[in-house]
N, C-alpha and C. Protein backbone atom coordinates (compact mmCIF):
# COMPACT_ATOMS: atom_id res chain seq x y z
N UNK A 1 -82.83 1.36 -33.34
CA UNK A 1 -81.83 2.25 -33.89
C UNK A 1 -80.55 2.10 -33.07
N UNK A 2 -79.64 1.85 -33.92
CA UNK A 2 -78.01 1.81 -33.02
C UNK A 2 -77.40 3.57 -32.73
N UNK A 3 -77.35 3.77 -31.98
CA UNK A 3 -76.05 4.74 -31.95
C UNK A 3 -74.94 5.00 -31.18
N UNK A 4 -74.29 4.86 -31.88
CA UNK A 4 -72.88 4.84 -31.36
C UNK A 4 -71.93 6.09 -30.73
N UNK A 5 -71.76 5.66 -29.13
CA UNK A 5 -70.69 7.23 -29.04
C UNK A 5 -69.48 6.57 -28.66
N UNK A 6 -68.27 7.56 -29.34
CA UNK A 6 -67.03 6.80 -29.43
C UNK A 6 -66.37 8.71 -28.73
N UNK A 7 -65.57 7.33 -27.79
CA UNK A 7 -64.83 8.99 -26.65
C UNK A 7 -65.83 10.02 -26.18
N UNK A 8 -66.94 9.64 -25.59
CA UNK A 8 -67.78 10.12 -24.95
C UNK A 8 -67.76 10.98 -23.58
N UNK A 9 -66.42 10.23 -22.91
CA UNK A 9 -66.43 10.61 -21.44
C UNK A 9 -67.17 10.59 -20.33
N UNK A 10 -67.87 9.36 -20.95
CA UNK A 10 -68.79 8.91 -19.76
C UNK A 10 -69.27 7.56 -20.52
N UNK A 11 -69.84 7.08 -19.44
CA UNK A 11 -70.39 5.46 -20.01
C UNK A 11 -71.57 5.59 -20.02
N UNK A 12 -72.10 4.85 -20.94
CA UNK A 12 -74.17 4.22 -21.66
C UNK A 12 -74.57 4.37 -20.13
N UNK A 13 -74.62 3.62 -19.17
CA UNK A 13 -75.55 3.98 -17.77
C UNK A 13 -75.39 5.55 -17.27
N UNK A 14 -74.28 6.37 -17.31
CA UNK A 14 -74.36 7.81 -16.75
C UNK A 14 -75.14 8.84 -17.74
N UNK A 15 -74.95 8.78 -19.32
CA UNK A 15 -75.38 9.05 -20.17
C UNK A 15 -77.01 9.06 -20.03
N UNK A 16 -77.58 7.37 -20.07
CA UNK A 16 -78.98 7.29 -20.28
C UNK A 16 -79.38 8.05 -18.50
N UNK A 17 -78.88 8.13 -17.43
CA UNK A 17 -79.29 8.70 -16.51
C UNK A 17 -79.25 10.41 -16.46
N UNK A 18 -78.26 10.65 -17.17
CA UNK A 18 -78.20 11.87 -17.17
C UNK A 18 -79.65 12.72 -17.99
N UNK A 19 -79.83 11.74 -19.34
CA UNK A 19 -80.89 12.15 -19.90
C UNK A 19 -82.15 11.83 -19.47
N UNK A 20 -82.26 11.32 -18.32
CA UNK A 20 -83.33 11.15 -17.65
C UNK A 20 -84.21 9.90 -17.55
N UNK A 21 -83.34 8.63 -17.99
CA UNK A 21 -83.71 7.25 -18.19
C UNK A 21 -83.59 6.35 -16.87
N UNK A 22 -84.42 5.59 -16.75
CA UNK A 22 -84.27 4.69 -15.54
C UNK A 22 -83.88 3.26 -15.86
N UNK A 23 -83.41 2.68 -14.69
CA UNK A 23 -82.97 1.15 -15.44
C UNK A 23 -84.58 0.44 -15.04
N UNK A 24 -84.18 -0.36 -16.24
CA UNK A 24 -85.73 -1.24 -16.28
C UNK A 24 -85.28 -2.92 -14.93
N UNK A 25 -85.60 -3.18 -14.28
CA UNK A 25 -85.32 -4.36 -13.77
C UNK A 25 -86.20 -5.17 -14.28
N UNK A 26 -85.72 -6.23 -15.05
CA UNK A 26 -86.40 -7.73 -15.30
C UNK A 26 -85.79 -9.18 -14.75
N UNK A 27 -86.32 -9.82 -13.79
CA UNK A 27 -85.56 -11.02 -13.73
C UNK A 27 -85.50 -11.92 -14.99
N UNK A 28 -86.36 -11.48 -16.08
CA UNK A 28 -86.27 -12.78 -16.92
C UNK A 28 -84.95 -11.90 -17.87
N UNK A 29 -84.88 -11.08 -18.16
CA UNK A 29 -84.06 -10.60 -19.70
C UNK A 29 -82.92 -10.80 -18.54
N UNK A 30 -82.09 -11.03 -19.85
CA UNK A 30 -80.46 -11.96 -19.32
C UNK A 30 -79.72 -10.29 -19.41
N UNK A 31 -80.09 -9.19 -20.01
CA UNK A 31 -79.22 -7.55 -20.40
C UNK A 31 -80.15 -6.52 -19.72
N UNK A 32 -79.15 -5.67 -18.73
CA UNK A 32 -79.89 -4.33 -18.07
C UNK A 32 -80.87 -3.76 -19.37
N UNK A 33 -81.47 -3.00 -19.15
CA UNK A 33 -81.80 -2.03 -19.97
C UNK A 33 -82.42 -0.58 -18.89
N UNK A 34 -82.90 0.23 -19.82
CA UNK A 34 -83.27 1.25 -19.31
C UNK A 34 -84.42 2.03 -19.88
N UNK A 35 -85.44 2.40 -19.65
CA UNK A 35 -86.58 3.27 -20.25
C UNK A 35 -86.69 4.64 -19.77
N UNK A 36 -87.55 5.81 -20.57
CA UNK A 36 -88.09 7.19 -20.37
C UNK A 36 -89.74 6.87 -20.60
N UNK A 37 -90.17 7.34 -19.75
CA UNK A 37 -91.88 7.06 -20.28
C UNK A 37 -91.91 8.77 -20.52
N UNK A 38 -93.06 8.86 -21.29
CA UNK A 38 -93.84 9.93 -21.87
C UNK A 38 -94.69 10.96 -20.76
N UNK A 39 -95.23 9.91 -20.05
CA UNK A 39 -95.77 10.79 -19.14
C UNK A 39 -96.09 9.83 -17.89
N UNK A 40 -97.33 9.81 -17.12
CA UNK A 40 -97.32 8.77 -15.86
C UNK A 40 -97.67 7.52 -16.59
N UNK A 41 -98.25 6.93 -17.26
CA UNK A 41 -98.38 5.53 -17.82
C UNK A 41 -97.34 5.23 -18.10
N UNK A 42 -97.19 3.82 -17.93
CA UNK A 42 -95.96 3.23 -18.59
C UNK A 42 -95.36 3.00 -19.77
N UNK A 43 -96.47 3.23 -20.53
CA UNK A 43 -96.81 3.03 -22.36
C UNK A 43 -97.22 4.45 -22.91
N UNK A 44 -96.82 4.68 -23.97
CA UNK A 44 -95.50 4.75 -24.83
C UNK A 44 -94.29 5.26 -23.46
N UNK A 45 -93.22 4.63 -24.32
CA UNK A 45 -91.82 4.68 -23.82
C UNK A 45 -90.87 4.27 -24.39
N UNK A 46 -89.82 5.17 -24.43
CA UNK A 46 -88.65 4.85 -24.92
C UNK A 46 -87.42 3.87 -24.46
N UNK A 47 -86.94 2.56 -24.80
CA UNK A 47 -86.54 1.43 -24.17
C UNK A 47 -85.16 1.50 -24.73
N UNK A 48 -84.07 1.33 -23.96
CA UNK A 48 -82.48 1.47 -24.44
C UNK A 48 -81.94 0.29 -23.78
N UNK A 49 -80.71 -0.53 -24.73
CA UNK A 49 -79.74 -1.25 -23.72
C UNK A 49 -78.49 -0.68 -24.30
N UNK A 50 -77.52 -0.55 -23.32
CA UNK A 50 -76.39 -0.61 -23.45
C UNK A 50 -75.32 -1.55 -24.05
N UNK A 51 -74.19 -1.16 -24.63
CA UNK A 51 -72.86 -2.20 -24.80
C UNK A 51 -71.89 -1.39 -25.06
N UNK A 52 -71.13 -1.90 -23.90
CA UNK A 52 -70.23 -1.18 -23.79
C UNK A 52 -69.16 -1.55 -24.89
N UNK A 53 -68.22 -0.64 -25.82
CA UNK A 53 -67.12 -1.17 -26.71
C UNK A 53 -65.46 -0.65 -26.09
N UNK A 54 -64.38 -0.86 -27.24
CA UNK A 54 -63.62 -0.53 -26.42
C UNK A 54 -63.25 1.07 -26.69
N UNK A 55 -64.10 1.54 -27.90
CA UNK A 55 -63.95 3.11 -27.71
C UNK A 55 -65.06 3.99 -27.31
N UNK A 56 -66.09 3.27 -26.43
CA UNK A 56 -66.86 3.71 -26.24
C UNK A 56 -67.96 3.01 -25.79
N UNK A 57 -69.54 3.33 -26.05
CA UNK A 57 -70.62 2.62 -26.32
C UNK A 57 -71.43 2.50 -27.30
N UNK A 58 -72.35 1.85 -27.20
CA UNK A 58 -73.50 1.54 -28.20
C UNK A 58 -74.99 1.59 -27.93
N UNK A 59 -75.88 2.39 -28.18
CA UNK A 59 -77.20 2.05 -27.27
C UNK A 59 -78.29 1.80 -28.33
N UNK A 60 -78.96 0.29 -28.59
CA UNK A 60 -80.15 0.31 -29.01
C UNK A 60 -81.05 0.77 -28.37
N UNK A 61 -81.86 1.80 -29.33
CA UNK A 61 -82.80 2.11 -28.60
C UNK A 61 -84.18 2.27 -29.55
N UNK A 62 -85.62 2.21 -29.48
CA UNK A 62 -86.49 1.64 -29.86
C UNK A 62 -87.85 2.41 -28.95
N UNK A 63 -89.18 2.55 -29.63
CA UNK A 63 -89.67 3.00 -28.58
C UNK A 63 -91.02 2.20 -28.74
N UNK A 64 -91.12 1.73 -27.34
CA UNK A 64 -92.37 0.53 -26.93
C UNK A 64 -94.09 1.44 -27.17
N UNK A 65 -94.53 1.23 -28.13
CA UNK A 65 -95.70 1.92 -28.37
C UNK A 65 -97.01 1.30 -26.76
N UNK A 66 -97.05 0.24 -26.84
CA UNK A 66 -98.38 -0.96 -25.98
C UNK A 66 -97.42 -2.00 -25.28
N UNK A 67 -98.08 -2.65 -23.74
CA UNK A 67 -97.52 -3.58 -23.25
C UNK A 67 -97.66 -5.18 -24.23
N UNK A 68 -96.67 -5.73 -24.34
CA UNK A 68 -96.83 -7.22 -25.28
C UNK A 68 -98.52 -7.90 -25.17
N UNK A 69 -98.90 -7.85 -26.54
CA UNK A 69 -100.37 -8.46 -26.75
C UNK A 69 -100.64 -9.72 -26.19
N UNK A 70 -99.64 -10.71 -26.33
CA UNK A 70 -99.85 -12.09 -25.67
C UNK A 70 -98.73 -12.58 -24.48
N UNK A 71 -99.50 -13.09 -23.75
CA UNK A 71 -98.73 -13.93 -22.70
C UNK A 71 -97.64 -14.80 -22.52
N UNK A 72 -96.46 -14.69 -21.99
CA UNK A 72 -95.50 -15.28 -22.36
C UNK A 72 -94.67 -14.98 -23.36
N UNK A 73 -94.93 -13.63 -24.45
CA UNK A 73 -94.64 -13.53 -25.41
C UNK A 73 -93.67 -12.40 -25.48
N UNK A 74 -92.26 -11.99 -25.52
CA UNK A 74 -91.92 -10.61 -25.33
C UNK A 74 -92.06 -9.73 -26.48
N UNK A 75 -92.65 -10.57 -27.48
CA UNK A 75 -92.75 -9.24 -28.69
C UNK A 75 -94.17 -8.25 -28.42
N UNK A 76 -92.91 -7.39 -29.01
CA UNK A 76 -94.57 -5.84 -28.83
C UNK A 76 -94.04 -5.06 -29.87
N UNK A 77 -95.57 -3.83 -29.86
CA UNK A 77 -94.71 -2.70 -30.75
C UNK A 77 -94.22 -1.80 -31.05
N UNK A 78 -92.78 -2.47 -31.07
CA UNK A 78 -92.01 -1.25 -30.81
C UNK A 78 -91.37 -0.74 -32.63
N UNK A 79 -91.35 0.10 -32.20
CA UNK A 79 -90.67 1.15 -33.70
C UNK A 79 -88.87 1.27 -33.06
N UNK A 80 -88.25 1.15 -34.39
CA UNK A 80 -86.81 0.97 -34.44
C UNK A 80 -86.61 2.01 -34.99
N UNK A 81 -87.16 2.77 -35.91
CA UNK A 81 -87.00 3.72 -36.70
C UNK A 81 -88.19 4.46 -36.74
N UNK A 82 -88.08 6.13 -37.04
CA UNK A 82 -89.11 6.98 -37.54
C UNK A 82 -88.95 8.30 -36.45
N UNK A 83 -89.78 9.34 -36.77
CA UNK A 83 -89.44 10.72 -36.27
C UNK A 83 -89.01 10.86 -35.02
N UNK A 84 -89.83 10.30 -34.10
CA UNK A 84 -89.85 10.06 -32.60
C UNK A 84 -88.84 9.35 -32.18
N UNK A 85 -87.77 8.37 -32.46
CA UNK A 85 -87.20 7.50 -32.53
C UNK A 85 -85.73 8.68 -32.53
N UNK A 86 -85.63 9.07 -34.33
CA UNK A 86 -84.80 9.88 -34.31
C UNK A 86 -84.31 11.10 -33.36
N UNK A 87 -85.59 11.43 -32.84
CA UNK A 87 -85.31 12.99 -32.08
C UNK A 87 -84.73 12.60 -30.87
N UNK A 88 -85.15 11.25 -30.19
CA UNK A 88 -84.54 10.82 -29.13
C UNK A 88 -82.88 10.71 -29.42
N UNK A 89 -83.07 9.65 -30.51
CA UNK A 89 -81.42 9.81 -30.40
C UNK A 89 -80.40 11.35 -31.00
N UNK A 90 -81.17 11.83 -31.55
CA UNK A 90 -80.43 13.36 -31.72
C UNK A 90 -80.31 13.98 -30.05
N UNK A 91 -81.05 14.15 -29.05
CA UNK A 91 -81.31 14.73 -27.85
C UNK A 91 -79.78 13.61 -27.42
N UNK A 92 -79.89 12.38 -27.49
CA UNK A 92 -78.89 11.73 -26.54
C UNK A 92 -77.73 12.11 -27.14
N UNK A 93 -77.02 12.04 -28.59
CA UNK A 93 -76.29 12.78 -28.76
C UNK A 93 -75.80 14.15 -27.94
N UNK A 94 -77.06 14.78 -27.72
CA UNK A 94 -76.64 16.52 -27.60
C UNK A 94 -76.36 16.02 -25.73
N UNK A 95 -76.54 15.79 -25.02
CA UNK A 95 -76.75 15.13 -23.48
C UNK A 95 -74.95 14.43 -23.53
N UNK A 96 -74.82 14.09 -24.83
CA UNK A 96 -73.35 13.23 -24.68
C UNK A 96 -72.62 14.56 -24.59
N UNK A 97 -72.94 15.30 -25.90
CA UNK A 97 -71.53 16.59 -26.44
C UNK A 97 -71.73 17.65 -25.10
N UNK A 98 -72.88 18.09 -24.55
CA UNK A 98 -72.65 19.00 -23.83
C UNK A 98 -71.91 18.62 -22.28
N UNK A 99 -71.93 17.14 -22.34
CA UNK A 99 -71.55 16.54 -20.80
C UNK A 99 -69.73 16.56 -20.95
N UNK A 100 -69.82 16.17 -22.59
CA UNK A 100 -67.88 16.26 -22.76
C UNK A 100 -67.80 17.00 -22.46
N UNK A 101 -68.23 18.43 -23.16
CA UNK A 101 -67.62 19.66 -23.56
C UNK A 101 -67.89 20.60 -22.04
N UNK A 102 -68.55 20.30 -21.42
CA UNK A 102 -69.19 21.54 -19.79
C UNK A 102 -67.81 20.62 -19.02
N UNK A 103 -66.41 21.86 -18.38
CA UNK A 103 -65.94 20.82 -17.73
C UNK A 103 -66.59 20.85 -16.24
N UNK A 104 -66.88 20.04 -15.49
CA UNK A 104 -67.80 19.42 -13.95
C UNK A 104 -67.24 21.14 -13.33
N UNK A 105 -68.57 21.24 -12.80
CA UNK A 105 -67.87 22.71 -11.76
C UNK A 105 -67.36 22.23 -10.04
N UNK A 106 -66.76 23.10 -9.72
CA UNK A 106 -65.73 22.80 -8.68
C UNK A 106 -66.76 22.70 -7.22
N UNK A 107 -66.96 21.87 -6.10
CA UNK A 107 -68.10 22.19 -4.95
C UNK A 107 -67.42 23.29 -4.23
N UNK A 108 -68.17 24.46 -4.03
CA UNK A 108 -67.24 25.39 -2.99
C UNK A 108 -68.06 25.47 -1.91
N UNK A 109 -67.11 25.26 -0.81
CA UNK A 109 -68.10 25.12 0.37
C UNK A 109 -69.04 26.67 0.82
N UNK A 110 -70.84 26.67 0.94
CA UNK A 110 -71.13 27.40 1.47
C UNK A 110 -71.55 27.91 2.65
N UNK A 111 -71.72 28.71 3.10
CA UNK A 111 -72.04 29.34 4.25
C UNK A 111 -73.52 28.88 4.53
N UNK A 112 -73.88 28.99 5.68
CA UNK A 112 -75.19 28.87 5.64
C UNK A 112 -76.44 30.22 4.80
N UNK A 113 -76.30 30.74 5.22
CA UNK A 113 -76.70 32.04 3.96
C UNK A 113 -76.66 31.98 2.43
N UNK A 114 -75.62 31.07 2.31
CA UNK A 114 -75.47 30.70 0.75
C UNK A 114 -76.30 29.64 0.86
N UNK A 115 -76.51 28.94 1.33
CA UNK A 115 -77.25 27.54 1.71
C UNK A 115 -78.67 27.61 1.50
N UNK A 116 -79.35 29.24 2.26
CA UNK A 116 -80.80 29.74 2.12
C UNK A 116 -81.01 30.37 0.70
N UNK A 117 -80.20 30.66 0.36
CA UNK A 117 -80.47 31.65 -0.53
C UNK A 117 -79.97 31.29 -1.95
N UNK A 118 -79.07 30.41 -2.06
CA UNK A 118 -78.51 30.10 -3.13
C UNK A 118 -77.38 30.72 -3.59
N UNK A 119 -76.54 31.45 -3.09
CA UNK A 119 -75.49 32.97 -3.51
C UNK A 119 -74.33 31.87 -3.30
């Protein structure tokens, strides 16, 4: 699934981190990407890459059901489309609008007392 955010105010890597995505490191894939797993297994998970445009970004994103059946092989199965798919990208949407719209709060230095206590 493509979706596109245009004037976002932030870029595809702060975005997918903000929503709680990690970058995937592969030496073989030639493009970063980034995943959310479901729970402690690695499988199911939700798999995103970035591209950056010039009003914005673009993030395919797809979600890896099983690790690839054969060796050497990078196809697996992943779903491009369907409920689970959608809700993710509705959530990244909402992770984009509330990050525009909240403006950053100011650091005010605390006391140590504020420090214990949180005040």
């Amino acid at each position: 699934m493509l979706i596109r955010f245009d004037h976002p105010g932030m870029n595809g890597e702060q975005l997918l981190r903000k929503a709680g995505y990690g970058e995937l490191r592969d030496r073989r894939a030639s493009e970063r990407s980034w995943f959310k797993r479901f729970g402690s297994e690695f499988y199911p998970r939700f798999h995103a890459y970035v591209e950056e445009t010039s009003t914005g970004f673009t993030v395919k994103l797809h979600l890896d059901q099983k690790k690839p059946s054969y060796e050497g092989f990078s196809a697996h199965s992943g779903e491009y489309e369907g409920p689970a798919v959608e809700r993710e990208a509705q959530r990244l949407r909402e992770v984009a609008d509330k990050a525009g719209s909240v403006p950053p709060e100011e650091d005010k230095p605390k006391g140590w007392f504020g420090r214990l206590f949180g005040s």
